[in-house]
C-alpha atoms as a PDB file:
ATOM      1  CA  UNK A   1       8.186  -0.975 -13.395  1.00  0.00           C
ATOM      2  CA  UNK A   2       7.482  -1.001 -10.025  1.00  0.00           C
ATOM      3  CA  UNK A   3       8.129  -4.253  -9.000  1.00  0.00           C
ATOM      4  CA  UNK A   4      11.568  -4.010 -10.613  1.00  0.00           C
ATOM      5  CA  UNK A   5      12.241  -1.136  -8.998  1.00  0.00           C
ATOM      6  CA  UNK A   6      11.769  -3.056  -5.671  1.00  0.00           C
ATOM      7  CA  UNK A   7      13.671  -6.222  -6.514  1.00  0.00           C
ATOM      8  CA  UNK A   8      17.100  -4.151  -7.454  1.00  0.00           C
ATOM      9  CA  UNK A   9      16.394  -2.083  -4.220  1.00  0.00           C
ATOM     10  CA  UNK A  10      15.929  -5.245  -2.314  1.00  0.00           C
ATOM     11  CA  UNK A  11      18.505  -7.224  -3.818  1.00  0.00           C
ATOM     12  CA  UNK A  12      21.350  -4.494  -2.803  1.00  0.00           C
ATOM     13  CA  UNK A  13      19.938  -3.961   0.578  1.00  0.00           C
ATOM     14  CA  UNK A  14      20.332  -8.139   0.880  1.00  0.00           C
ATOM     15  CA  UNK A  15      16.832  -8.700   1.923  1.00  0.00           C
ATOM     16  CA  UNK A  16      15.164 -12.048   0.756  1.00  0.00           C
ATOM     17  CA  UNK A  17      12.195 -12.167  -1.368  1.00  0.00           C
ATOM     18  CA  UNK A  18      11.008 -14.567   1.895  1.00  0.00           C
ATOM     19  CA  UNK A  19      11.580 -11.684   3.857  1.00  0.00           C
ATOM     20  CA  UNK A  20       9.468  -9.315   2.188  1.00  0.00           C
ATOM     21  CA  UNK A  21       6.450 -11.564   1.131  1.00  0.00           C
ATOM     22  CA  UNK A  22       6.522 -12.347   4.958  1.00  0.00           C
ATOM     23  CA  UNK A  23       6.500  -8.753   5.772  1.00  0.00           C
ATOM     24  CA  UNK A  24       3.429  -7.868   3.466  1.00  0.00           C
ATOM     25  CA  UNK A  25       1.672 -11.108   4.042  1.00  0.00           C
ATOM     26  CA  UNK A  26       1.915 -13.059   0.539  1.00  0.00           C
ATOM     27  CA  UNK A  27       3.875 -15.691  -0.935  1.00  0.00           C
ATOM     28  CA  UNK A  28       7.116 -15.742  -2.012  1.00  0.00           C
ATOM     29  CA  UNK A  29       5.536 -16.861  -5.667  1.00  0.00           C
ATOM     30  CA  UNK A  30       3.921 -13.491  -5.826  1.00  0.00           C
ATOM     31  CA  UNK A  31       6.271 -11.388  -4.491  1.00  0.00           C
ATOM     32  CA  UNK A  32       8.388 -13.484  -7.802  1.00  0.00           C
ATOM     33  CA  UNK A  33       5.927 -12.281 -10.161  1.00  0.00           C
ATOM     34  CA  UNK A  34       5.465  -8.524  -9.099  1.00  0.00           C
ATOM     35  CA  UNK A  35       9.033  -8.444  -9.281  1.00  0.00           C
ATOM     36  CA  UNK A  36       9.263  -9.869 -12.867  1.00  0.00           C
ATOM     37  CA  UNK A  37       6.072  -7.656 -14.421  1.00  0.00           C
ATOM     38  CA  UNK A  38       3.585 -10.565 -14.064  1.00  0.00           C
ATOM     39  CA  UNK A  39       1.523  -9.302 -11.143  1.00  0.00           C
ATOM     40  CA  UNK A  40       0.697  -5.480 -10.435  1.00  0.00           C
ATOM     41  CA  UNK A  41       1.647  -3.966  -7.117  1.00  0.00           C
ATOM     42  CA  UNK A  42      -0.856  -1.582  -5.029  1.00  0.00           C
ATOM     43  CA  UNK A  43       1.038   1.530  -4.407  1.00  0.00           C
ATOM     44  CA  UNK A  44      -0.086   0.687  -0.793  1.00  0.00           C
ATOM     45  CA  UNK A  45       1.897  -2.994  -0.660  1.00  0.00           C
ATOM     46  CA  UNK A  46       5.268  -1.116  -3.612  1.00  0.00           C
ATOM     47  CA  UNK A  47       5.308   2.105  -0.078  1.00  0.00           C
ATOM     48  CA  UNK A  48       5.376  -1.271   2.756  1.00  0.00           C
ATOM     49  CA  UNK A  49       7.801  -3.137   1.065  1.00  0.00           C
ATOM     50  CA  UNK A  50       9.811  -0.319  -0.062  1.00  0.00           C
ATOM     51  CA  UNK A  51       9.980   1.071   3.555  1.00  0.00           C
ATOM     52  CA  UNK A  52      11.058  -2.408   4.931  1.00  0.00           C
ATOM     53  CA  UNK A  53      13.797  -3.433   2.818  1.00  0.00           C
ATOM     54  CA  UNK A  54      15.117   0.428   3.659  1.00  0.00           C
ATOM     55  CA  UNK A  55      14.758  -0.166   7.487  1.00  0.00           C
ATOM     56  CA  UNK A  56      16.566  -3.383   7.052  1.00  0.00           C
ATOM     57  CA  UNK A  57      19.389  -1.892   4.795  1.00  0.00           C
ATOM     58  CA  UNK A  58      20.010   0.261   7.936  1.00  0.00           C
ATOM     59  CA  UNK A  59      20.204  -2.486  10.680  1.00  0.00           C
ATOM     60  CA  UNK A  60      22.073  -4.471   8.546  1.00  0.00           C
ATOM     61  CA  UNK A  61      24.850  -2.033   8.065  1.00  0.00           C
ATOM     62  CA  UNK A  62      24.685  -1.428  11.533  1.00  0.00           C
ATOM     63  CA  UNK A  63      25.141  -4.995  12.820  1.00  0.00           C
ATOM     64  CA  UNK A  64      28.035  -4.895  10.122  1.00  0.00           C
ATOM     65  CA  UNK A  65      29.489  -1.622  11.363  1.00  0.00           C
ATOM     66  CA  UNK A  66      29.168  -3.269  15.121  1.00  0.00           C
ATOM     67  CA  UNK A  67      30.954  -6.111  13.902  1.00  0.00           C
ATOM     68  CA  UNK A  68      33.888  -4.848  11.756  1.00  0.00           C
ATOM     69  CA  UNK A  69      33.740  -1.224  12.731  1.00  0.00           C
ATOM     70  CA  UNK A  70      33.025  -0.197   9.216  1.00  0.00           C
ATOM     71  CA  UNK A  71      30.691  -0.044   6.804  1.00  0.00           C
ATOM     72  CA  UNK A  72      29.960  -1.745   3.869  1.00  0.00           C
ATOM     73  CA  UNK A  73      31.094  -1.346   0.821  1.00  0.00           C
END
């Protein structure tokens, strides 16, 4: 449940499954198959990833604020 947790967090921040497996150092395949069930997540790797796609939720709406001096919907 975790990883789907992660992937419907990630995908409405707009973060990339390339992002993330970059960020915690595995392949896009795997970071795939945590997110489908398929592969477990350490509650180590599920706290880094989670944290990351939060930070970068934040600078996105930022830069988007910056731009259009508003936020996003």
């Amino acid at each position: 449940m975790k990883g789907k947790e992660l992937r419907e967090t990630r995908e409405a921040a707009r973060v990339t499954q390339a992002e993330v497996a970059a960020h915690l150092g595995i392949s896009r395949s795997r970071l795939c198959h945590i997110e489908a069930g398929v592969r477990p997540i350490t509650p180590e790797q599920f706290h880094k990833a989670m944290t990351f796609v939060i930070e970068r939720k934040a600078e996105n709406d930022a830069k988007f604020a910056a731009v259009t001096g508003g936020s996003p919907a």
